[in-house]
Protein backbone atom coordinates (compact mmCIF):
# COMPACT_ATOMS: atom_id res chain seq x y z
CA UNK A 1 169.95 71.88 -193.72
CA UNK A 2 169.52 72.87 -197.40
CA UNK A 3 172.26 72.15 -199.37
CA UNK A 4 171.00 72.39 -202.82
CA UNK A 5 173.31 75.12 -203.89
CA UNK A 6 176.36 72.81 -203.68
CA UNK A 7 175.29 71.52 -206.93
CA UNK A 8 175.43 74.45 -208.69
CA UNK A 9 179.27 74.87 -207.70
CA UNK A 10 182.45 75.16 -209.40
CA UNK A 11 183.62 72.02 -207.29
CA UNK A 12 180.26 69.74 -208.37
CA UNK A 13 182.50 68.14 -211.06
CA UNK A 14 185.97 68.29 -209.49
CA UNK A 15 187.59 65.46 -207.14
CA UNK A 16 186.70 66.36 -203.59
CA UNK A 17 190.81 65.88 -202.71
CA UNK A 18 191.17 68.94 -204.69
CA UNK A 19 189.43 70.76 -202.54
CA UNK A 20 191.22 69.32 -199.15
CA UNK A 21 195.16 70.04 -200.35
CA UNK A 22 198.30 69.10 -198.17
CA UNK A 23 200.10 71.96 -199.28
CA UNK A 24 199.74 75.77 -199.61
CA UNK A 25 199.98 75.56 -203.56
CA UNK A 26 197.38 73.13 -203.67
CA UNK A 27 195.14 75.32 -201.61
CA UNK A 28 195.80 78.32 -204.21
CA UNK A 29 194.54 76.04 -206.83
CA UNK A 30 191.50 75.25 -205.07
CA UNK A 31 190.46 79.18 -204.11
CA UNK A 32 190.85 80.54 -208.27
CA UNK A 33 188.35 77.14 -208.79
CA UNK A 34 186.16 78.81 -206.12
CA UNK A 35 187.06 82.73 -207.02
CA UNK A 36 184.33 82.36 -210.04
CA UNK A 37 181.89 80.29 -207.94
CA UNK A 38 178.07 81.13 -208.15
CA UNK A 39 177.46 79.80 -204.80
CA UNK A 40 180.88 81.09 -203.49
CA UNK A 41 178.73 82.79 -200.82
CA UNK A 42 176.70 79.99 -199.53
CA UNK A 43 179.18 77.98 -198.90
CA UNK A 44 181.21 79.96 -197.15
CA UNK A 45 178.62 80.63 -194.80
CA UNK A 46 177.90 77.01 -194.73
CA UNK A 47 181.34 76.32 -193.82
CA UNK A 48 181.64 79.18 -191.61
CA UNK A 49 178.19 77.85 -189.49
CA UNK A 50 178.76 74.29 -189.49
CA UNK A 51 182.14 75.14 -188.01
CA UNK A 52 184.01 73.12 -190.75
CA UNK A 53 187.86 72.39 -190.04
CA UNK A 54 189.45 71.30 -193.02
CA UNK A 55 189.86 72.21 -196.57
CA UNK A 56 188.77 75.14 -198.67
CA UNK A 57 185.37 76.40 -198.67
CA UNK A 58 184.01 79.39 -200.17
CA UNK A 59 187.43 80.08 -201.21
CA UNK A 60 188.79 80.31 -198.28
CA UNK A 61 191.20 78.05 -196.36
CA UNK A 62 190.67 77.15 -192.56
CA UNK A 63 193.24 79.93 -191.32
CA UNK A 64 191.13 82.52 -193.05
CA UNK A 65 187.56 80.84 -191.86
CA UNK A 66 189.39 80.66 -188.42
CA UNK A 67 189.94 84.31 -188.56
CA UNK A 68 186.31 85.50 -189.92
CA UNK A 69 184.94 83.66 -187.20
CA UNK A 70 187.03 85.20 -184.39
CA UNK A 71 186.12 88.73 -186.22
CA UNK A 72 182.36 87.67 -186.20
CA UNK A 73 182.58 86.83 -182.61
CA UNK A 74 184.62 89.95 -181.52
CA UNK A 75 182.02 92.02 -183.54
CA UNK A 76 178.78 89.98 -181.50
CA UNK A 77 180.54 91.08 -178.33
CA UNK A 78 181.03 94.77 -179.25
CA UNK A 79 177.13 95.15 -180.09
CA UNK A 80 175.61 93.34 -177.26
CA UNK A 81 177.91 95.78 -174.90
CA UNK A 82 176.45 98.79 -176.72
């Protein structure tokens, strides 16, 4: 698994507990660190294929990486009945 890009990310120098907040503010704070991110998109998808639980990633939070996935699988489903 090739993880190079994390380096280049917003969160590289920041304390990984910002990144896994108890609260919906501190999850706010943590998506505008990851809005500007130049490897916003890789880590989504990293987050979104290693089926990652907890915290923000990609600048989303786990409801909204819940929800992508559920979209991606209803999507998979659609095209393989076409």
């Amino acid at each position: 698994m090739d993880t190079n890009w994390m380096a280049q990310g917003n969160c590289a120098e920041k304390p990984p507990e910002v990144f896994f907040p108890s609260d919906g503010v501190g999850v706010e704070a943590a998506k505008r660190i990851c809005a500007t991110c130049p490897v916003q998109a890789a880590c989504l998808e990293h987050a979104l294929v290693n089926r990652i639980d907890h915290g923000v990633w990609g600048g989303t939070s786990e409801r909204q990486r819940r929800r992508l996935l559920k979209s991606r699988r209803l999507d998979a489903q659609a095209a393989a009945r076409v």
